[in-house]
C-alpha atoms as a PDB file:
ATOM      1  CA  UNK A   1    -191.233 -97.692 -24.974  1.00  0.00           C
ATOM      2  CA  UNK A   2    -191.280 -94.042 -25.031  1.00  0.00           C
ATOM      3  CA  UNK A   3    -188.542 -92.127 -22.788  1.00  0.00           C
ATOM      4  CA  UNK A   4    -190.183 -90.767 -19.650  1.00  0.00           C
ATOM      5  CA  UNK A   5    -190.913 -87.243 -19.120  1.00  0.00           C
ATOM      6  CA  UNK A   6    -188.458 -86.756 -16.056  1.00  0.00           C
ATOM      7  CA  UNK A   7    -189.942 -83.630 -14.325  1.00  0.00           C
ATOM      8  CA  UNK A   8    -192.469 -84.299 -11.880  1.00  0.00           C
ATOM      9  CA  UNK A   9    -192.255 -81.405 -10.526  1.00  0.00           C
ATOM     10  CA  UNK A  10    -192.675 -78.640 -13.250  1.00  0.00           C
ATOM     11  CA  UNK A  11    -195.821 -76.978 -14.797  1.00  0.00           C
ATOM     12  CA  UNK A  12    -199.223 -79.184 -14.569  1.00  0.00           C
ATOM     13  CA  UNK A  13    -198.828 -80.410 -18.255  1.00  0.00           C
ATOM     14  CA  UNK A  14    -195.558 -81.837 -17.746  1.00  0.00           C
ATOM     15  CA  UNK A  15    -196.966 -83.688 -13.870  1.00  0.00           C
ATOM     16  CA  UNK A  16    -199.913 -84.649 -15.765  1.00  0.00           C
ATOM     17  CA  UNK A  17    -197.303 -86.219 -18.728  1.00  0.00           C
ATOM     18  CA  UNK A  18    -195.352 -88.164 -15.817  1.00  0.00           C
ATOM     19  CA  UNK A  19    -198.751 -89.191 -14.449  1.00  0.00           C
ATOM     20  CA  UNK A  20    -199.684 -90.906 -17.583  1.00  0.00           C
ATOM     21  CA  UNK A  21    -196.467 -91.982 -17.891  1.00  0.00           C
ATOM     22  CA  UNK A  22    -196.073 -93.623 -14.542  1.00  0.00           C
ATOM     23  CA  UNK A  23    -199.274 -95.310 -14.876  1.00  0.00           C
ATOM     24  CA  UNK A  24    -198.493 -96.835 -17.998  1.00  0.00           C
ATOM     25  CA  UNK A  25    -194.541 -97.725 -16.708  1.00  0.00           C
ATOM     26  CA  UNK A  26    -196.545 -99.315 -13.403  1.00  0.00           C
ATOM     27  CA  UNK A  27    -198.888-101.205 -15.913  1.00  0.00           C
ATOM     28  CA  UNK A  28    -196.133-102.765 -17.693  1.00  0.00           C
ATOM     29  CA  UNK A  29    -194.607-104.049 -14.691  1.00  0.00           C
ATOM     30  CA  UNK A  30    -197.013-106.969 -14.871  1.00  0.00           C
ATOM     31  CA  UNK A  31    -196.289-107.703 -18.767  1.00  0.00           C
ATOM     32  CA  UNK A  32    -195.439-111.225 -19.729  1.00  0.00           C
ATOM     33  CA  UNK A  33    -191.632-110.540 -21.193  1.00  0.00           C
ATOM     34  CA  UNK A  34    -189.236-110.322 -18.128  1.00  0.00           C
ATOM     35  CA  UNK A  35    -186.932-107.507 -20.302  1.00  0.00           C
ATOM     36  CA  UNK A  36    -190.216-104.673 -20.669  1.00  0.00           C
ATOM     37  CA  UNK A  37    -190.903-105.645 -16.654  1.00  0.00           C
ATOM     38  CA  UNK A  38    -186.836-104.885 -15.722  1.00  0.00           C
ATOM     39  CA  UNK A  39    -186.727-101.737 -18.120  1.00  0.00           C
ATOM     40  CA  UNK A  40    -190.418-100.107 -16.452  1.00  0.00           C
ATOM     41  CA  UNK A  41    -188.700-100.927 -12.698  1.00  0.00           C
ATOM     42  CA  UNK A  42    -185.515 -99.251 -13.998  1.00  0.00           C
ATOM     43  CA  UNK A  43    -187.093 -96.264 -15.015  1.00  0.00           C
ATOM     44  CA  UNK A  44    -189.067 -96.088 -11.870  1.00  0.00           C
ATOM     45  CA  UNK A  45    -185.704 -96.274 -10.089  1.00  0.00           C
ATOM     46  CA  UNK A  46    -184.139 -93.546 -12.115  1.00  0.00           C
ATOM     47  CA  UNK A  47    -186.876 -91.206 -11.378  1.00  0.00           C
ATOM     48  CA  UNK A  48    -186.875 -91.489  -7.525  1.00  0.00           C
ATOM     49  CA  UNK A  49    -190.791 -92.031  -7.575  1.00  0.00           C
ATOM     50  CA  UNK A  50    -191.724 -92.761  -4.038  1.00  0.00           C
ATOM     51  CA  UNK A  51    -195.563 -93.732  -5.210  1.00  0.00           C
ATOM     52  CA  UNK A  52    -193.968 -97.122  -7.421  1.00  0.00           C
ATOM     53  CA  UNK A  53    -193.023 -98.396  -4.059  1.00  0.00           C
ATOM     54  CA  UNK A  54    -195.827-100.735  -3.595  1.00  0.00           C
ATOM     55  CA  UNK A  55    -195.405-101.942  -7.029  1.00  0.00           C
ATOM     56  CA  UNK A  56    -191.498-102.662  -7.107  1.00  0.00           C
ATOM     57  CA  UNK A  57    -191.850-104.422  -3.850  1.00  0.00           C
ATOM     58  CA  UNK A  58    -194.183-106.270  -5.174  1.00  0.00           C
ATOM     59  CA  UNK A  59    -192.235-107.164  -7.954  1.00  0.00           C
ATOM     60  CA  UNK A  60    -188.936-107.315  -5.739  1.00  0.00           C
ATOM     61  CA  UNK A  61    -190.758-110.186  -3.855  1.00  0.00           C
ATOM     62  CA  UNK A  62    -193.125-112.319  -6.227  1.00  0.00           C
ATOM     63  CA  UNK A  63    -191.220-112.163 -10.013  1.00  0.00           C
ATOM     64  CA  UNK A  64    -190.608-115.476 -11.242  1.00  0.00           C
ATOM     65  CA  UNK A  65    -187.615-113.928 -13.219  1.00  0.00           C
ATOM     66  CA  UNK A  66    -184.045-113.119 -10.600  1.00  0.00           C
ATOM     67  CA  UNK A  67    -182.669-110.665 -12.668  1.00  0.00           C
ATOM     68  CA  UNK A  68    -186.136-108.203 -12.864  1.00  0.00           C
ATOM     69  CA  UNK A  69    -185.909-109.220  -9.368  1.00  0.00           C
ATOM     70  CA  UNK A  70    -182.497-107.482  -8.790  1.00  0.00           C
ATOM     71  CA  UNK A  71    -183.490-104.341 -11.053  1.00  0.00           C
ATOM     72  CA  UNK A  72    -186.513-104.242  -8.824  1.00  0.00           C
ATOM     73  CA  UNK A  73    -183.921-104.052  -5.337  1.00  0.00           C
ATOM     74  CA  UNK A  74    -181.945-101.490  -7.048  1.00  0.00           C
ATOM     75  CA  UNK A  75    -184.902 -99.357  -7.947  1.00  0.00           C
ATOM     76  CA  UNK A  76    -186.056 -99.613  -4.265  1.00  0.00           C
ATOM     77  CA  UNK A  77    -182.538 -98.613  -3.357  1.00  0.00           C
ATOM     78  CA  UNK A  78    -182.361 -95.530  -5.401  1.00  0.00           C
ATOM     79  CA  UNK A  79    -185.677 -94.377  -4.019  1.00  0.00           C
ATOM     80  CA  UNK A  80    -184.396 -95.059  -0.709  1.00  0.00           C
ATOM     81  CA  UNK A  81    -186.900 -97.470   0.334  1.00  0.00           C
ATOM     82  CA  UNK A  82    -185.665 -99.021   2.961  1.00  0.00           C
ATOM     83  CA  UNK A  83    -188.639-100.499   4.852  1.00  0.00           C
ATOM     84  CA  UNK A  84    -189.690-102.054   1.538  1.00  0.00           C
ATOM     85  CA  UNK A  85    -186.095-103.801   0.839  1.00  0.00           C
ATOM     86  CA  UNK A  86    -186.132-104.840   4.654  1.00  0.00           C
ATOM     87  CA  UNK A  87    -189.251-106.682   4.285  1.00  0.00           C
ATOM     88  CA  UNK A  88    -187.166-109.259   2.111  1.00  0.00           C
ATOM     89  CA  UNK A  89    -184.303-109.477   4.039  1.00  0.00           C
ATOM     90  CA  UNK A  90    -185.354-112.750   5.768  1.00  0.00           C
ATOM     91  CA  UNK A  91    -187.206-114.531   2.701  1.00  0.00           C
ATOM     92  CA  UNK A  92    -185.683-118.421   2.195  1.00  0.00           C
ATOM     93  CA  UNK A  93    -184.347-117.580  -1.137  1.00  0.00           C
ATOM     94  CA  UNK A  94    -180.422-116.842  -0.508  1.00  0.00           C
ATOM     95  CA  UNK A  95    -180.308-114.837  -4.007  1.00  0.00           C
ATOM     96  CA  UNK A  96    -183.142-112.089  -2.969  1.00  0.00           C
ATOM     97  CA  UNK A  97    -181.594-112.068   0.583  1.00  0.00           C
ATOM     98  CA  UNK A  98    -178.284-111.141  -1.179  1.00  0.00           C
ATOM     99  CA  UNK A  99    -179.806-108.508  -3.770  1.00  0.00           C
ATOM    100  CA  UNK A 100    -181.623-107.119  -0.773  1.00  0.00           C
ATOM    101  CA  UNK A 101    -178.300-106.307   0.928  1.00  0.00           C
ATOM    102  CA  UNK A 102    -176.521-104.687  -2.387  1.00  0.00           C
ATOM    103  CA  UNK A 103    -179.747-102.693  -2.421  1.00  0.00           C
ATOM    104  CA  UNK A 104    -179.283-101.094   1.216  1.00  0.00           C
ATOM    105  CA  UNK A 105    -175.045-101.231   0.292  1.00  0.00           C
ATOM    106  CA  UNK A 106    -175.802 -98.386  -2.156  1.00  0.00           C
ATOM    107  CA  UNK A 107    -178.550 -96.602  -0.238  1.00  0.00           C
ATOM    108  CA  UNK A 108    -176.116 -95.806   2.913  1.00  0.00           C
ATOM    109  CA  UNK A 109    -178.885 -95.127   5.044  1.00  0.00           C
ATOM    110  CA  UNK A 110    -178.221 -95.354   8.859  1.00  0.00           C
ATOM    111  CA  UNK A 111    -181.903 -97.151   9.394  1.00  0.00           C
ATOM    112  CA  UNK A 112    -179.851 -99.662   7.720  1.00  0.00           C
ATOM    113  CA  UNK A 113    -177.706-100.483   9.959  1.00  0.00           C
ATOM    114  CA  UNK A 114    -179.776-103.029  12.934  1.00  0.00           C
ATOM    115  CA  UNK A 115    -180.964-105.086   9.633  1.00  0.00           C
ATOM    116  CA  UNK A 116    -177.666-105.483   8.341  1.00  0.00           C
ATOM    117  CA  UNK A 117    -176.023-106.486  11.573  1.00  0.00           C
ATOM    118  CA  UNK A 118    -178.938-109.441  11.576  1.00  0.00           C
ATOM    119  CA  UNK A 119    -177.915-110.453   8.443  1.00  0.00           C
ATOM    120  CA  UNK A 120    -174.801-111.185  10.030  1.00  0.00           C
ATOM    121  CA  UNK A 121    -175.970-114.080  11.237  1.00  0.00           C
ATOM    122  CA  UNK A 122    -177.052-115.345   7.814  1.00  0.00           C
ATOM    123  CA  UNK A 123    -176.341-119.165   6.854  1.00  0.00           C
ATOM    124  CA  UNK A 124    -174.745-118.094   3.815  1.00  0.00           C
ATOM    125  CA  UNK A 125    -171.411-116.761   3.502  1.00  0.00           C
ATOM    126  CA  UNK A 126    -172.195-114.219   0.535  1.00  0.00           C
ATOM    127  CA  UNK A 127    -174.862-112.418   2.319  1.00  0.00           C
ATOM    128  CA  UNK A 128    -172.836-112.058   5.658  1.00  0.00           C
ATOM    129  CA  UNK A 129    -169.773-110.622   3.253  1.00  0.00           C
ATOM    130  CA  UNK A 130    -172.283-107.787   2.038  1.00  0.00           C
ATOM    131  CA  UNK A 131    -173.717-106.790   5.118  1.00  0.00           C
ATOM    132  CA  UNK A 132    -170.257-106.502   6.602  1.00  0.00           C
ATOM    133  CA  UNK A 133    -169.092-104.705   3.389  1.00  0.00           C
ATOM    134  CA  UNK A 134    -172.699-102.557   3.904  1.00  0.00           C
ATOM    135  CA  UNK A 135    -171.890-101.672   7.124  1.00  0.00           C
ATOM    136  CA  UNK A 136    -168.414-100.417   6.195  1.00  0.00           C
ATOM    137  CA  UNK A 137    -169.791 -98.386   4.088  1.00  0.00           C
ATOM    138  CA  UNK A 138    -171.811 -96.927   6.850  1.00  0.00           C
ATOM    139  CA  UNK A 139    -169.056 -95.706   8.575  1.00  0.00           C
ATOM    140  CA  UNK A 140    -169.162 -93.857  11.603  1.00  0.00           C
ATOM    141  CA  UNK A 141    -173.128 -94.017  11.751  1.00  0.00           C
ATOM    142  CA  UNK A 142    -172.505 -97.890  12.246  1.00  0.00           C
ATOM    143  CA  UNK A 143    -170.172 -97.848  15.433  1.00  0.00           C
ATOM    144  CA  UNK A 144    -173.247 -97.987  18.254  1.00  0.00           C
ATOM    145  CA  UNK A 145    -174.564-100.425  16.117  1.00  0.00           C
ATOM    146  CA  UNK A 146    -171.966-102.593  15.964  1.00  0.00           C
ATOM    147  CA  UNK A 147    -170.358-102.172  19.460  1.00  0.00           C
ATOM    148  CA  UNK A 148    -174.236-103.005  20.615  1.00  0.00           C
ATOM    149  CA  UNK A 149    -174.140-106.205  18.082  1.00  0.00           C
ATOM    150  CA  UNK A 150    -170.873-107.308  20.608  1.00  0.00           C
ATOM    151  CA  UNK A 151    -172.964-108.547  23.484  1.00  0.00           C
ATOM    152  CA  UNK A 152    -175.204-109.750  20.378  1.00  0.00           C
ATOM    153  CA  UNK A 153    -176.847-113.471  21.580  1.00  0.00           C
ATOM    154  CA  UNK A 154    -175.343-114.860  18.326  1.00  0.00           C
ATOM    155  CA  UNK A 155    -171.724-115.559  18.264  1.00  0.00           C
ATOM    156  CA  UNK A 156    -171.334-115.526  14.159  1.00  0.00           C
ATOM    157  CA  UNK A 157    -172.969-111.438  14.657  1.00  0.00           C
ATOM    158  CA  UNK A 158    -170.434-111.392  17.273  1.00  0.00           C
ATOM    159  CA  UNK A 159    -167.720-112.564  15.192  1.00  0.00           C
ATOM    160  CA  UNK A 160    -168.732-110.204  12.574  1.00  0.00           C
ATOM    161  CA  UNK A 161    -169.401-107.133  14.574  1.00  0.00           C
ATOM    162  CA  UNK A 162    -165.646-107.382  15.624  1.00  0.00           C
ATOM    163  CA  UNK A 163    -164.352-107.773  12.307  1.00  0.00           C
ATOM    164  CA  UNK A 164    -166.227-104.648  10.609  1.00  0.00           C
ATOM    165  CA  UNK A 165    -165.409-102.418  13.918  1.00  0.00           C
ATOM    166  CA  UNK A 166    -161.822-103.362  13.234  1.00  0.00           C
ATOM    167  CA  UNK A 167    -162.115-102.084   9.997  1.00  0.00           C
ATOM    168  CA  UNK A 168    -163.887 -99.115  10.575  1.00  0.00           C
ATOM    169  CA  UNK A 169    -161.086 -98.115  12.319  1.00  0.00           C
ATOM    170  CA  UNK A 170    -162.808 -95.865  15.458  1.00  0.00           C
ATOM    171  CA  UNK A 171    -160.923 -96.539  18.753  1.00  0.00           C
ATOM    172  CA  UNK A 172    -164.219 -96.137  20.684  1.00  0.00           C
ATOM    173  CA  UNK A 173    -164.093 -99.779  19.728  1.00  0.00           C
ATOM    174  CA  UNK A 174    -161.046-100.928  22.000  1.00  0.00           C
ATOM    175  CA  UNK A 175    -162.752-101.422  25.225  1.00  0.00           C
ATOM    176  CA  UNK A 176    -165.319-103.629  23.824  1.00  0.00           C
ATOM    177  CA  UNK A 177    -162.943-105.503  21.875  1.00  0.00           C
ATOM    178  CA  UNK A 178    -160.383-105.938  24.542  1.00  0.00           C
ATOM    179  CA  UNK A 179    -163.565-107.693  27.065  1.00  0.00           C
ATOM    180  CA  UNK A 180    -164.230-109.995  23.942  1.00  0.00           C
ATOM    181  CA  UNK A 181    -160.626-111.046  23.599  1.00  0.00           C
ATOM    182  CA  UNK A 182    -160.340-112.090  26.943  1.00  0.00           C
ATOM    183  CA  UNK A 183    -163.687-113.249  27.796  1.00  0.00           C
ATOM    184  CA  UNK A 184    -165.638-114.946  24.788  1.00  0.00           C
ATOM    185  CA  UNK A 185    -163.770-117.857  23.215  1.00  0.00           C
ATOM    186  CA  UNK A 186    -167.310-118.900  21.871  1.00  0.00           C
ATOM    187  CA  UNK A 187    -166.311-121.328  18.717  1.00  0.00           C
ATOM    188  CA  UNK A 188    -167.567-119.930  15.668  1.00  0.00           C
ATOM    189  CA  UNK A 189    -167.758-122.395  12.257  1.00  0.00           C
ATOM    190  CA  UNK A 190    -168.674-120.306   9.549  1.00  0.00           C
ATOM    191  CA  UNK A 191    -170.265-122.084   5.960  1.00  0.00           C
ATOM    192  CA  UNK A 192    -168.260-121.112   2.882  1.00  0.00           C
ATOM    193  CA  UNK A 193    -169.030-119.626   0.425  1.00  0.00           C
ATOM    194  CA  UNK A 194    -171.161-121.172  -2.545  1.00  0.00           C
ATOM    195  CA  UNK A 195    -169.706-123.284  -5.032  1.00  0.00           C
ATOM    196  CA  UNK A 196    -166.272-123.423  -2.482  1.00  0.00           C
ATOM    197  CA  UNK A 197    -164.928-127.325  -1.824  1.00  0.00           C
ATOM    198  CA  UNK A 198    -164.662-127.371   1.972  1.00  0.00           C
ATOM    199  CA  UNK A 199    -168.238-126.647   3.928  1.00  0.00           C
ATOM    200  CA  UNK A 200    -166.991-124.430   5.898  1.00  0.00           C
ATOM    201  CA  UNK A 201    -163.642-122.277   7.183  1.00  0.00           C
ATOM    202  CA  UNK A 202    -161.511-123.780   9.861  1.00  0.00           C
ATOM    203  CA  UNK A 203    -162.850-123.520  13.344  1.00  0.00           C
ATOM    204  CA  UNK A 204    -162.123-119.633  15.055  1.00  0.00           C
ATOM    205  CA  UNK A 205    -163.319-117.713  17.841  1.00  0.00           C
ATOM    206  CA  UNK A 206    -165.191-114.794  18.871  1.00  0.00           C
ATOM    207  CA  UNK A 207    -162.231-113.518  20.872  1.00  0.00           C
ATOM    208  CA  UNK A 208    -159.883-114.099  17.742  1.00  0.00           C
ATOM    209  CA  UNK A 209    -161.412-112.224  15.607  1.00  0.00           C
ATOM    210  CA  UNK A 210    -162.205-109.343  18.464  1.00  0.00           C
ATOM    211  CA  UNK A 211    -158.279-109.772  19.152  1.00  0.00           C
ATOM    212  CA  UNK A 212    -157.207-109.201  15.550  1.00  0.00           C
ATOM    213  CA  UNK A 213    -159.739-106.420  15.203  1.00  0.00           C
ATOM    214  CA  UNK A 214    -158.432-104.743  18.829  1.00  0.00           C
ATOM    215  CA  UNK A 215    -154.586-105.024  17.249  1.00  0.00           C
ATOM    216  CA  UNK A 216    -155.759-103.357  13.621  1.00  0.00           C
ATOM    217  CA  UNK A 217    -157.047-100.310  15.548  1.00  0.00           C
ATOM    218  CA  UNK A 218    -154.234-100.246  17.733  1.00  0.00           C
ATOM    219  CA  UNK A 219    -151.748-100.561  14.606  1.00  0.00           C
ATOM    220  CA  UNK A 220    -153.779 -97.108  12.897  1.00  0.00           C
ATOM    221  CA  UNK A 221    -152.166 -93.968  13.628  1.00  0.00           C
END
């Protein structure tokens, strides 16, 4: 495979060069060996090209193979795709659920944000872990979010919500955190990770986790 002609942009012989190009990179995303189908989505990725959308999503939902799969996500996420990655977020496969996460991780956008906060109500532990870790990330763009995902009608978003706001370390938090602590002692059971012994962590509440988040903020200078 020939190394792409990366400007788009530049006189017509070099757009008409990417055009061939892309054509021929979008073509091969549909070739039999999973390794030429991961290296065209890569490519794709590295070049930003908004028009492969269709095509990676495509390929981020229906590849037999995981790993072209998570090239595919990452692709997306360098384009900045987000609608496309957000489609996948609630497919039954816990792997693409996951990849779709990393994906919006590394794209920091705040459209992000009301997916990720869904996701923490995910059955599995790993994809809750990188939506928290996502919204982090997000930083101050995440704080309505969050505060809103307090009064959330799940208690596991709730649980989570308090724990990344106590991170995030904004004091707007505080009021919020302090009605949790002394209002919602909703249990909250949460699955372990995969592959872990126990099924799932000892028994907590919402208003432990919004108390421990309330005295981290408190604690920051």
């Amino acid at each position: 495979m020939a190394d792409a002609p990366r400007n788009k942009t530049g006189s017509l012989d070099e757009q008409q060069a990417w055009k061939k190009y892309f054509d021929y990179l979008v073509a091969t995303l549909k070739e039999t060996d999973a390794s030429t189908r991961a290296r065209s989505a890569r490519i794709l990725g590295e070049n930003k090209a908004p028009e492969a959308i269709p095509a990676l999503t495509a390929l981020l939902m229906d590849d037999p193979d995981m790993q072209v799969r998570q090239v595919a996500a990452v692709a997306l996420g360098r384009i900045g795709a987000v609608e496309s990655l957000l489609q996948a977020l609630h497919a039954p496969n816990m792997q693409l659920r996951l990849l779709v996460v990393q994906a919006l991780t590394q794209i920091g956008d705040p459209r992000a944000a009301a997916p990720l906060i869904e996701a923490l109500r995910d059955t599995k532990a790993e994809v809750r872990n990188q939506a928290a870790f996502a919204l982090n990330k997000l930083g101050p763009e995440a704080v309505e979010p969050l505060l809103n995902a307090l009064r959330h009608e799940n208690a596991v978003v709730r649980w989570n919500a308090a724990r990344v706001l106590g991170s995030l370390g904004d004091k707007r938090a505080l009021p919020e955190l302090d009605r949790l602590a002394h209002e919602d002692h909703t249990p909250v059971n949460l699955p372990r990770q995969t592959g872990e012994l126990r099924a799932s962590q000892p028994l907590t509440t919402v208003s432990q986790a919004a108390q421990q988040a309330a005295d981290k903020l408190r604690s920051r200078k």
